[in-house]
C-alpha atoms as a PDB file:
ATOM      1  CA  UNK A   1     -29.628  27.946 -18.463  1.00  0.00           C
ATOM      2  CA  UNK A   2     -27.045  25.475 -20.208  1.00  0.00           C
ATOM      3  CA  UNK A   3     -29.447  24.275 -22.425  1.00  0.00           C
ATOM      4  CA  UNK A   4     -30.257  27.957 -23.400  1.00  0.00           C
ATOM      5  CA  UNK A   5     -26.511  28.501 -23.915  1.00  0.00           C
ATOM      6  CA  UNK A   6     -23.262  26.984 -24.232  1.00  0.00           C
ATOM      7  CA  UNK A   7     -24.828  23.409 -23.002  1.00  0.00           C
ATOM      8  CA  UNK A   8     -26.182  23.730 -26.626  1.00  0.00           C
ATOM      9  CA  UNK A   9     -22.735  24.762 -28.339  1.00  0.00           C
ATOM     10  CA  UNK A  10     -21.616  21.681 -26.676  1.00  0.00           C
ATOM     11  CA  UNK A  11     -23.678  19.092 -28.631  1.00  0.00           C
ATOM     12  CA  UNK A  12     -23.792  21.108 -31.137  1.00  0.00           C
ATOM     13  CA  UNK A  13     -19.794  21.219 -31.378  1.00  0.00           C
ATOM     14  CA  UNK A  14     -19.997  17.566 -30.448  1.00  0.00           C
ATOM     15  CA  UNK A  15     -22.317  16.672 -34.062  1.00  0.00           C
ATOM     16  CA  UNK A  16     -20.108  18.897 -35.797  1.00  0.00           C
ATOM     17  CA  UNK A  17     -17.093  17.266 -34.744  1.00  0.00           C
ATOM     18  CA  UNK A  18     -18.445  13.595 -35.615  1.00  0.00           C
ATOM     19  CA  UNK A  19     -19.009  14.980 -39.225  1.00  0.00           C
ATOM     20  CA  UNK A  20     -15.779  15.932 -39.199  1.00  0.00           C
ATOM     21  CA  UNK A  21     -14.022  12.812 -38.312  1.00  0.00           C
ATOM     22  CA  UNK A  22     -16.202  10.816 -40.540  1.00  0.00           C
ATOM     23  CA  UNK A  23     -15.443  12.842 -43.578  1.00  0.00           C
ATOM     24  CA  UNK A  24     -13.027  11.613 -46.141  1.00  0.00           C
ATOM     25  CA  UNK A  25      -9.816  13.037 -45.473  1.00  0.00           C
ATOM     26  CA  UNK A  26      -7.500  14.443 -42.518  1.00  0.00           C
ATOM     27  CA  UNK A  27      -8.882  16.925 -39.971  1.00  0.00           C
ATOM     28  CA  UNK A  28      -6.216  19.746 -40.570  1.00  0.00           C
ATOM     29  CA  UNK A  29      -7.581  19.214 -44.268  1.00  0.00           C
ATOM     30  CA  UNK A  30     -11.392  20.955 -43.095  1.00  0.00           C
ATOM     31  CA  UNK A  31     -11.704  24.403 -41.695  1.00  0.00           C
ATOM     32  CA  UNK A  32     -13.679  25.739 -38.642  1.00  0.00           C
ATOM     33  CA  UNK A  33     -14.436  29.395 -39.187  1.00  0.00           C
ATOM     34  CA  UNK A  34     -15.419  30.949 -36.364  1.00  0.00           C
ATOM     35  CA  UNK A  35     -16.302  34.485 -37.490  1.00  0.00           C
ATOM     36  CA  UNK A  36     -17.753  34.286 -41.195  1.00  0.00           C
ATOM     37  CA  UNK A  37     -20.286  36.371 -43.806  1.00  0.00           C
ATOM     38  CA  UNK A  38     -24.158  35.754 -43.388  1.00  0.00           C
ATOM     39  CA  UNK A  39     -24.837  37.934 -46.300  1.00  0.00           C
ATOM     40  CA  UNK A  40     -22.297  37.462 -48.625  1.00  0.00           C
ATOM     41  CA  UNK A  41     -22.221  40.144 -51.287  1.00  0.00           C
ATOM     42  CA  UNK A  42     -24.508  42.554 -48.675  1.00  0.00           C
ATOM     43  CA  UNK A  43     -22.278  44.179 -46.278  1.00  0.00           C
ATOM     44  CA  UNK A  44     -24.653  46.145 -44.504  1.00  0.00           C
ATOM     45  CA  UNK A  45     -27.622  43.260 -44.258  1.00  0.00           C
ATOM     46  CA  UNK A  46     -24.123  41.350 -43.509  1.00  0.00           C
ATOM     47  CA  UNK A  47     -23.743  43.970 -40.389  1.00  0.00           C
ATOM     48  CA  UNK A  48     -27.007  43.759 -39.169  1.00  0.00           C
ATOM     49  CA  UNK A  49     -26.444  39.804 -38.891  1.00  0.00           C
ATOM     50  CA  UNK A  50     -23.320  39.859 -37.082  1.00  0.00           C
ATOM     51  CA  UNK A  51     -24.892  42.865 -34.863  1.00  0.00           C
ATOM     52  CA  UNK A  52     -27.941  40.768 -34.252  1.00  0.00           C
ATOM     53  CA  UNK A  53     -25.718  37.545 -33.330  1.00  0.00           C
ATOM     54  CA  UNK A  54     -23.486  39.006 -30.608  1.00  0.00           C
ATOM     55  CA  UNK A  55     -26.134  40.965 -28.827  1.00  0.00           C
ATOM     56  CA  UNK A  56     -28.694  37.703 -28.859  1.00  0.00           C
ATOM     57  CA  UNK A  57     -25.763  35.687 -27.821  1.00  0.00           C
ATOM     58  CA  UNK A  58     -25.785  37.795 -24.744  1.00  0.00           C
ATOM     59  CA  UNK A  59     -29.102  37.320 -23.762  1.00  0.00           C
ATOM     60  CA  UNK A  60     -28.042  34.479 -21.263  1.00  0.00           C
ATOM     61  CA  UNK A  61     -25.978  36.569 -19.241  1.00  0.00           C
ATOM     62  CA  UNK A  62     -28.839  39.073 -18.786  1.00  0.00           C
ATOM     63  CA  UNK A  63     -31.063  36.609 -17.569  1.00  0.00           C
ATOM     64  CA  UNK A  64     -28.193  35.320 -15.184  1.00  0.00           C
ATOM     65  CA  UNK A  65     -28.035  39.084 -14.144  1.00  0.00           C
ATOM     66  CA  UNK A  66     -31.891  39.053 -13.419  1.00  0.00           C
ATOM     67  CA  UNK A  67     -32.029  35.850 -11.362  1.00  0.00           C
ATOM     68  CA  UNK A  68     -28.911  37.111  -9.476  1.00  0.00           C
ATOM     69  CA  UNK A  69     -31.099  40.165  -8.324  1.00  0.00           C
ATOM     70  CA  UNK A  70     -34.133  37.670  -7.650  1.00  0.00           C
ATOM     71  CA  UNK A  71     -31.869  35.985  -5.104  1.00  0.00           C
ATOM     72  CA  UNK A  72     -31.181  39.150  -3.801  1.00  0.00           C
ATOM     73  CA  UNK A  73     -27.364  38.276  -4.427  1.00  0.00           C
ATOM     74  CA  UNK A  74     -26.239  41.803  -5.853  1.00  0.00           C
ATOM     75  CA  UNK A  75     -26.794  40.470  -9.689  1.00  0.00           C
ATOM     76  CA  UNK A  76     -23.549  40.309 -11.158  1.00  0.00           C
ATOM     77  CA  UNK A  77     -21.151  41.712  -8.967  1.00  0.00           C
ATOM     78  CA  UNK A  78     -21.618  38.656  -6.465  1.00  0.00           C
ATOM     79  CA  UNK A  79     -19.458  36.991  -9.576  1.00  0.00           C
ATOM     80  CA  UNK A  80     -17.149  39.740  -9.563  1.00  0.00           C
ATOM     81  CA  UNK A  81     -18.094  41.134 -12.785  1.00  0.00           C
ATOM     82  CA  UNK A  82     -18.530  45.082 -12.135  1.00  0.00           C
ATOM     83  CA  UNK A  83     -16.452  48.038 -12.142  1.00  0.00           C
ATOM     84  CA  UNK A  84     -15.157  48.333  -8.818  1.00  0.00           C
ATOM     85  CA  UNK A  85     -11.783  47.133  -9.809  1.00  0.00           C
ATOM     86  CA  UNK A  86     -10.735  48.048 -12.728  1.00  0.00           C
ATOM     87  CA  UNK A  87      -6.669  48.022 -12.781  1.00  0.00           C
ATOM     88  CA  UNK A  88      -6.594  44.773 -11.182  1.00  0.00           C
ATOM     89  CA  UNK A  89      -8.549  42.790 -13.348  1.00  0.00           C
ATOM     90  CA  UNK A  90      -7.004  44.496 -16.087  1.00  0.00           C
ATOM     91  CA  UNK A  91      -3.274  43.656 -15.355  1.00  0.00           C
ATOM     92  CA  UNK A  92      -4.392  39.957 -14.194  1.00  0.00           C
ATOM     93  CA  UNK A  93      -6.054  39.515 -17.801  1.00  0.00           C
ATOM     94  CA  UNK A  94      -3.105  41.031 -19.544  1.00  0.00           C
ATOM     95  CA  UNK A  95      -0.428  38.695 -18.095  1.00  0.00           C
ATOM     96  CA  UNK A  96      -2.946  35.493 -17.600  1.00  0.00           C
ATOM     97  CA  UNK A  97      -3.425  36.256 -21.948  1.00  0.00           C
ATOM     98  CA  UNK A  98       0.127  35.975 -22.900  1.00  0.00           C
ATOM     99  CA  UNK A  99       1.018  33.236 -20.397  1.00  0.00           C
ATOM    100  CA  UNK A 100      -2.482  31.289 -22.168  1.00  0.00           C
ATOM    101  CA  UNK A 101      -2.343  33.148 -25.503  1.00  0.00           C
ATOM    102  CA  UNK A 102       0.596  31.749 -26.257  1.00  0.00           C
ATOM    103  CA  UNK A 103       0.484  28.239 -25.117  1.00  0.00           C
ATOM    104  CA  UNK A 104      -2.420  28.074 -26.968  1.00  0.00           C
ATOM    105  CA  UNK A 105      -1.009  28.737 -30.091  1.00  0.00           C
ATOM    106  CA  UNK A 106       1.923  26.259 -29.725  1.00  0.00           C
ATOM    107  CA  UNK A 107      -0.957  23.715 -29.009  1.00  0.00           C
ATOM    108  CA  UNK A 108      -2.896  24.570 -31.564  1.00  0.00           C
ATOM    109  CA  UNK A 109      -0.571  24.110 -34.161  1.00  0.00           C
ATOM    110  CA  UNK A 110       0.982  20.841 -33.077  1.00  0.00           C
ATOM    111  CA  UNK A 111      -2.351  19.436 -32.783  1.00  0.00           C
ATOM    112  CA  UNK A 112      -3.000  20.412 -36.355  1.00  0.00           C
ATOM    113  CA  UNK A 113      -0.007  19.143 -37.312  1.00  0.00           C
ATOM    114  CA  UNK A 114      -0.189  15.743 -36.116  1.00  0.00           C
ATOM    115  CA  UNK A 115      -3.682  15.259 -37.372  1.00  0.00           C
ATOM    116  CA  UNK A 116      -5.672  16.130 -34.183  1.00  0.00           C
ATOM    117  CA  UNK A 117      -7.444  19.424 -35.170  1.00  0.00           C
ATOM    118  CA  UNK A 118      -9.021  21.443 -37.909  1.00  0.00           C
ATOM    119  CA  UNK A 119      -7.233  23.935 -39.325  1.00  0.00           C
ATOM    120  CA  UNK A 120      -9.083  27.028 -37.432  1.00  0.00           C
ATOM    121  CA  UNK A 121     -10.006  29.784 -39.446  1.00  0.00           C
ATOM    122  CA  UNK A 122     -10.655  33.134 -36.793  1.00  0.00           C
ATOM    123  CA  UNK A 123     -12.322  35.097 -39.479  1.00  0.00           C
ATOM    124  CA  UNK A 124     -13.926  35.280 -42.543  1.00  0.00           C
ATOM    125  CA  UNK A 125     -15.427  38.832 -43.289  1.00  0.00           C
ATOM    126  CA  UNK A 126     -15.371  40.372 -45.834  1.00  0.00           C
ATOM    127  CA  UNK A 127     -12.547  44.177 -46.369  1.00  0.00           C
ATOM    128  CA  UNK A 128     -15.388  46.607 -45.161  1.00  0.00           C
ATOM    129  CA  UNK A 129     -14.913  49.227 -42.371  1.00  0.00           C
ATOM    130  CA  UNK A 130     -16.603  47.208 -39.764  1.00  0.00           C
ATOM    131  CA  UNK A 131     -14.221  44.335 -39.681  1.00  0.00           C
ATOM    132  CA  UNK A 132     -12.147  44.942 -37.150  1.00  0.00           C
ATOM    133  CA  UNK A 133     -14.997  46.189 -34.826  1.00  0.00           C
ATOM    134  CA  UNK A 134     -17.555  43.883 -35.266  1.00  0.00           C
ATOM    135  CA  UNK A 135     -13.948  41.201 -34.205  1.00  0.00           C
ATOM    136  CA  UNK A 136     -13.548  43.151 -31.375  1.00  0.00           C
ATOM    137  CA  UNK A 137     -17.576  43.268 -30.637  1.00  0.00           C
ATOM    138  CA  UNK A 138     -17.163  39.437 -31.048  1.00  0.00           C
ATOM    139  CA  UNK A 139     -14.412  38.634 -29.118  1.00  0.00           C
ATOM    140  CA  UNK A 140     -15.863  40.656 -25.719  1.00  0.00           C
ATOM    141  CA  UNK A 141     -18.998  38.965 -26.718  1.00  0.00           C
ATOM    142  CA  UNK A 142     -17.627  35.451 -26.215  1.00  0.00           C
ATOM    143  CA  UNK A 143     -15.456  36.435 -23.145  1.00  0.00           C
ATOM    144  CA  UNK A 144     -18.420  37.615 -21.163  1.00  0.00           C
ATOM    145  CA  UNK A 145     -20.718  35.288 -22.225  1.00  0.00           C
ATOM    146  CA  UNK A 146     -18.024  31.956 -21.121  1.00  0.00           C
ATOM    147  CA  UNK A 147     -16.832  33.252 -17.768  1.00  0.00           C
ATOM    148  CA  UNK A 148     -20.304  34.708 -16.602  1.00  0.00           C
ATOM    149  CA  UNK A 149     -21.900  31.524 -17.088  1.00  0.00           C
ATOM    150  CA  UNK A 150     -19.336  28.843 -17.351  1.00  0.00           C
ATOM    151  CA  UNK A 151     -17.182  30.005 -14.174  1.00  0.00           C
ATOM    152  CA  UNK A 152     -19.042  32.120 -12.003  1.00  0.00           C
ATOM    153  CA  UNK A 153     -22.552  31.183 -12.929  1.00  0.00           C
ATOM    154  CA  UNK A 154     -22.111  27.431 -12.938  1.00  0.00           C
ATOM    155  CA  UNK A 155     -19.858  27.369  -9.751  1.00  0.00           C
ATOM    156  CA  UNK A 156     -21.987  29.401  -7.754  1.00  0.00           C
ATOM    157  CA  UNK A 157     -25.239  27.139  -8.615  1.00  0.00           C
ATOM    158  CA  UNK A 158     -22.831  23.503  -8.056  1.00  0.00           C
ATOM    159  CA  UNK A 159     -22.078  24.672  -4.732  1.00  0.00           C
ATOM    160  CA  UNK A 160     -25.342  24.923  -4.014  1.00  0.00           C
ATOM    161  CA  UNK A 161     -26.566  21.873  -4.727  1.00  0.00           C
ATOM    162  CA  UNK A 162     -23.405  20.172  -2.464  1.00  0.00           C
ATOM    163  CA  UNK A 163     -21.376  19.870  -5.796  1.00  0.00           C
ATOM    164  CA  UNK A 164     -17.671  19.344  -4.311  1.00  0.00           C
ATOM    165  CA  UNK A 165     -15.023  21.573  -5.380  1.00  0.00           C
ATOM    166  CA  UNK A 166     -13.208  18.843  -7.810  1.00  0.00           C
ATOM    167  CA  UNK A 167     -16.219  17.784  -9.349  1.00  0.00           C
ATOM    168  CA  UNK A 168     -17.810  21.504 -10.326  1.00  0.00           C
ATOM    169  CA  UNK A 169     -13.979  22.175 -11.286  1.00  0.00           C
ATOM    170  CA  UNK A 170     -14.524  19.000 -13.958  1.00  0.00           C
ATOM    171  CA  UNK A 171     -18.183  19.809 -14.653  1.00  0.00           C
ATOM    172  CA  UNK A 172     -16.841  23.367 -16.096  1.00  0.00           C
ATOM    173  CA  UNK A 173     -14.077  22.233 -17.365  1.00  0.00           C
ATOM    174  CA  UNK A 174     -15.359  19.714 -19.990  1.00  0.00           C
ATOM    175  CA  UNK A 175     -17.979  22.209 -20.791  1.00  0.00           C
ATOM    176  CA  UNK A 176     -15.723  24.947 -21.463  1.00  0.00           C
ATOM    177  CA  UNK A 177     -13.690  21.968 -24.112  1.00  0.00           C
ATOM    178  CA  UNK A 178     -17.297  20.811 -25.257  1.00  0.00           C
ATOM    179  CA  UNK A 179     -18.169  23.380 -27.283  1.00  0.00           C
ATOM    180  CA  UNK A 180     -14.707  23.941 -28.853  1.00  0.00           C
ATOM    181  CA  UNK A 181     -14.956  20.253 -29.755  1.00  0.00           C
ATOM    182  CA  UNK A 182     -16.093  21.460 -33.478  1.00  0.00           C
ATOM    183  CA  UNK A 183     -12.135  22.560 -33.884  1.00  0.00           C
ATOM    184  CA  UNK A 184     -11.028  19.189 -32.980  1.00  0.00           C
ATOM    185  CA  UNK A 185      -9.378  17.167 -30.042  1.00  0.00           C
ATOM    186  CA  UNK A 186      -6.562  19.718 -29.757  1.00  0.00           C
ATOM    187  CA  UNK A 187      -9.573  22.836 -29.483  1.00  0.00           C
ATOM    188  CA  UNK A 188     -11.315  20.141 -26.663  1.00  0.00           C
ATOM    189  CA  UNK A 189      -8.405  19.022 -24.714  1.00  0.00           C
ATOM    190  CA  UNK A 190      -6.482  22.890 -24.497  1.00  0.00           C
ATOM    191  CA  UNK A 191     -10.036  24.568 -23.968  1.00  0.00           C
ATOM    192  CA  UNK A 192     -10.526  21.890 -20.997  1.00  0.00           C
ATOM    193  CA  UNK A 193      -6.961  22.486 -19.722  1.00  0.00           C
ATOM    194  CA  UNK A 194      -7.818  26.339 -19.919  1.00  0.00           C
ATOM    195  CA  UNK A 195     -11.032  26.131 -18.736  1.00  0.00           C
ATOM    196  CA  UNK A 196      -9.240  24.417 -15.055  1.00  0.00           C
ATOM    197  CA  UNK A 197      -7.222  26.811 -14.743  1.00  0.00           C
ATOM    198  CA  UNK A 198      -9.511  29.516 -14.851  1.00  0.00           C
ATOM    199  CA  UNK A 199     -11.886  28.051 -12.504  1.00  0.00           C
ATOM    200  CA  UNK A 200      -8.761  27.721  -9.497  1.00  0.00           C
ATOM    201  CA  UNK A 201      -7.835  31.554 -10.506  1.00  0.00           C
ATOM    202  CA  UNK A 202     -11.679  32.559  -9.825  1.00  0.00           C
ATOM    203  CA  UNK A 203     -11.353  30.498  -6.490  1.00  0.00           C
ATOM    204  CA  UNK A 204      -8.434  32.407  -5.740  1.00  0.00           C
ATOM    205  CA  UNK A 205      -9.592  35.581  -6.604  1.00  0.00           C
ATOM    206  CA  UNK A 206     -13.158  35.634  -6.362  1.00  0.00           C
ATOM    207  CA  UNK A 207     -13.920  37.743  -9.541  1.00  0.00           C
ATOM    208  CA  UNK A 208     -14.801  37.133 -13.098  1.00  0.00           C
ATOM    209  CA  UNK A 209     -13.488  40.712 -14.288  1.00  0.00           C
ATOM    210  CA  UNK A 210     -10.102  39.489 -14.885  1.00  0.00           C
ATOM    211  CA  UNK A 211     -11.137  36.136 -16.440  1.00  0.00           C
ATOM    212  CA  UNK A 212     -13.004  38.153 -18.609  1.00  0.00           C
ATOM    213  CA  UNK A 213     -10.063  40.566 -19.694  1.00  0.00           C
ATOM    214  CA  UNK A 214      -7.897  37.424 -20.011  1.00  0.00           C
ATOM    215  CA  UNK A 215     -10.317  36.089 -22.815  1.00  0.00           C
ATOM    216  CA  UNK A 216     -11.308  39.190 -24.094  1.00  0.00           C
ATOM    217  CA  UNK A 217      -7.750  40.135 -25.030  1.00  0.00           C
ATOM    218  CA  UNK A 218      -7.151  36.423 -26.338  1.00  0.00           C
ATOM    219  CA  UNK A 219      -9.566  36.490 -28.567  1.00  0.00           C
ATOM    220  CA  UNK A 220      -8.917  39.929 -30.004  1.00  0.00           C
ATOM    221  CA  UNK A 221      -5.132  38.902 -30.774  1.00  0.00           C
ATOM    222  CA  UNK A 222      -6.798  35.846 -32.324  1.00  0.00           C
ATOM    223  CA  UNK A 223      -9.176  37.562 -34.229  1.00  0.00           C
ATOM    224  CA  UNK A 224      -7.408  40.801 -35.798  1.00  0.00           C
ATOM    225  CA  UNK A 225      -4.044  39.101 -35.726  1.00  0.00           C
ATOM    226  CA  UNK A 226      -5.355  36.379 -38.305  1.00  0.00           C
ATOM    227  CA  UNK A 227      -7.103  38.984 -40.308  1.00  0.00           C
ATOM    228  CA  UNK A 228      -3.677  40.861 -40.838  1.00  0.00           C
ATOM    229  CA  UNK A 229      -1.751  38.259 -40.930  1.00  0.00           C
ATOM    230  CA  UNK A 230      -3.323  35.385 -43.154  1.00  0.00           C
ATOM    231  CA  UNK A 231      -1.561  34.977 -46.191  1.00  0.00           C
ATOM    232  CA  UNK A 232       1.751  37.025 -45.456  1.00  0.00           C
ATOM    233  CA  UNK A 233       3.503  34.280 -42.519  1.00  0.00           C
ATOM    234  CA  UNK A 234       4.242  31.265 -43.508  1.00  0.00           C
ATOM    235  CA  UNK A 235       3.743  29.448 -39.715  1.00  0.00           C
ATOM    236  CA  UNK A 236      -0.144  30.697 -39.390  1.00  0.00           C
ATOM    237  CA  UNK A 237      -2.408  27.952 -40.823  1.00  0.00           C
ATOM    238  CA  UNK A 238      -4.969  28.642 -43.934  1.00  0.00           C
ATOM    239  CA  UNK A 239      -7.707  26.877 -45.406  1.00  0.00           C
END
C-alpha cells in the first residue's frame, strides 16, 4: 500500500531533496512548486491533467476502503472517516488549523531564512476560472489521501502486527516528514512534528474526520492565500 502511495513520495522527495542540496547555490535560492501547469499554454488539456492527477491520487484510499470491507471492518468508518459527525470534526479541524497553520508558517519561514528550506511555491496555475477550484480540489485531495492512509490506515495495520504505540507513532511520523523532504529540512522536521501530533489526537479521538478538516483547511489557506497574495506582501516568500 506504501509503496503504491506516499511510501513512493517519500523516496521520491528524498532524490529530489539530494539534488537539491547538491546543486550550486543556497536552498531558499530553488523553488518547490507544489501545484503547477502540465499544459502550459492549454488550459483546458491543462484541466484535464490536474483533474486526472487528484482523482488517480485517490485511488489508494479506495482500495484501503475495499480491503476495510474485506475484513469486514465497516470500510472506512472503522477510521472514523464518515458522516456521522459532522460538527465535531469540523470545529476540531478549524481550531487544530490555526493552532498548526500558523506555527507552520513561522517555521517555514525561519527555516528558509537560515538556509534550511526551499523557498515553497503553493501554486503555479495559470489566471483561468478553474484556479481556485481545482486548489481547493487539491488541497481535500491531499488531506484525505495523508490521514486515511498515513494515520488511520497505517496505525490500524502496526497494531496488528504487535507494533507498540511509540514505535507506529515514529513509523508515521517520519513518513508523514518523508515525503515533504523535497521542500527541505524545515518541510521534513515540521511535517514530522505535525505528523506526531496528529497521530496522539487520532488516539484520543478515534476519528480521522477531524484530521482531515484540520489539513483540508491548511492547505486551502496555503493554497488560495499564496495565489492572492504573491507579489503584493512583502513577508510571503517568491521564487
Amino acid at each position: 500500500m506504501l509503496a503504491l502511495s506516499l511510501g513512493a513520495s517519500g523516496l521520491s522527495a528524498l532524490i529530489s531533496f539530494i539534488g537539491s542540496v547538491t546543486k550550486p547555490g543556497g536552498l531558499k535560492d530553488q523553488a518547490a512548486t507544489l501545484n503547477g501547469s502540465q499544459a502550459p499554454g492549454r488550459p483546458w488539456l491543462d484541466l484535464a491533467w490536474q483533474l486526472f492527477g487528484i482523482a488517480t491520487a485517490l485511488v489508494p484510499v479506495v482500495l484501503v476502503a475495499h480491503l476495510l470491507m474485506r475484513e469486514r471492518a465497516g470500510g472506512l468508518r472503522v477510521l472514523g472517516f464518515d458522516r456521522r459527525r459532522p460538527g465535531f470534526d469540523l470545529s476540531r479541524g478549524v481550531v487544530l488549523a490555526a493552532v498548526i497553520g500558523g506555527s507552520g508558517v513561522l517555521l517555514y519561514l525561519g527555516a528558509r531564512a537560515t538556509g534550511f528550506n526551499l523557498t515553497v511555491v503553493p501554486e503555479a496555475l495559470p489566471h483561468v476560472w478553474w484556479k481556485i477550484p481545482v486548489l481547493i480540489a487539491s488541497a481535500v485531495q491531499n488531506a484525505v489521501l495523508e490521514e486515511v492512509i498515513v494515520v488511520g490506515y497505517l496505525l490500524r495495520r502496526l497494531g496488528q502486527l504487535g507494533w507498540s504505540p511509540f514505535a507506529a507513532l515514529a513509523a508515521s511520523s517520519v513518513l508523514r516528514g518523508s515525503y515533504h523532504l523535497y521542500q527541505g529540512i524545515g518541510g521534513f522536521v515540521g511535517n514530522m512534528v505535525m505528523g506526531a501530533l496528529f497521530v496522539l489526537l487520532y488516539r484520543r479521538w478515534g476519528r480521522v474526520g477531524p484530521l482531515v478538516a484540520a489539513h483540508a483547511l491548511i492547505d486551502i489557506v496555503a493554497f488560495v492565500g499564496y495565489a492572492l497574495l504573491a507579489g503584493r506582501v512583502g513577508w510571503l516568500p517568491t521564487p
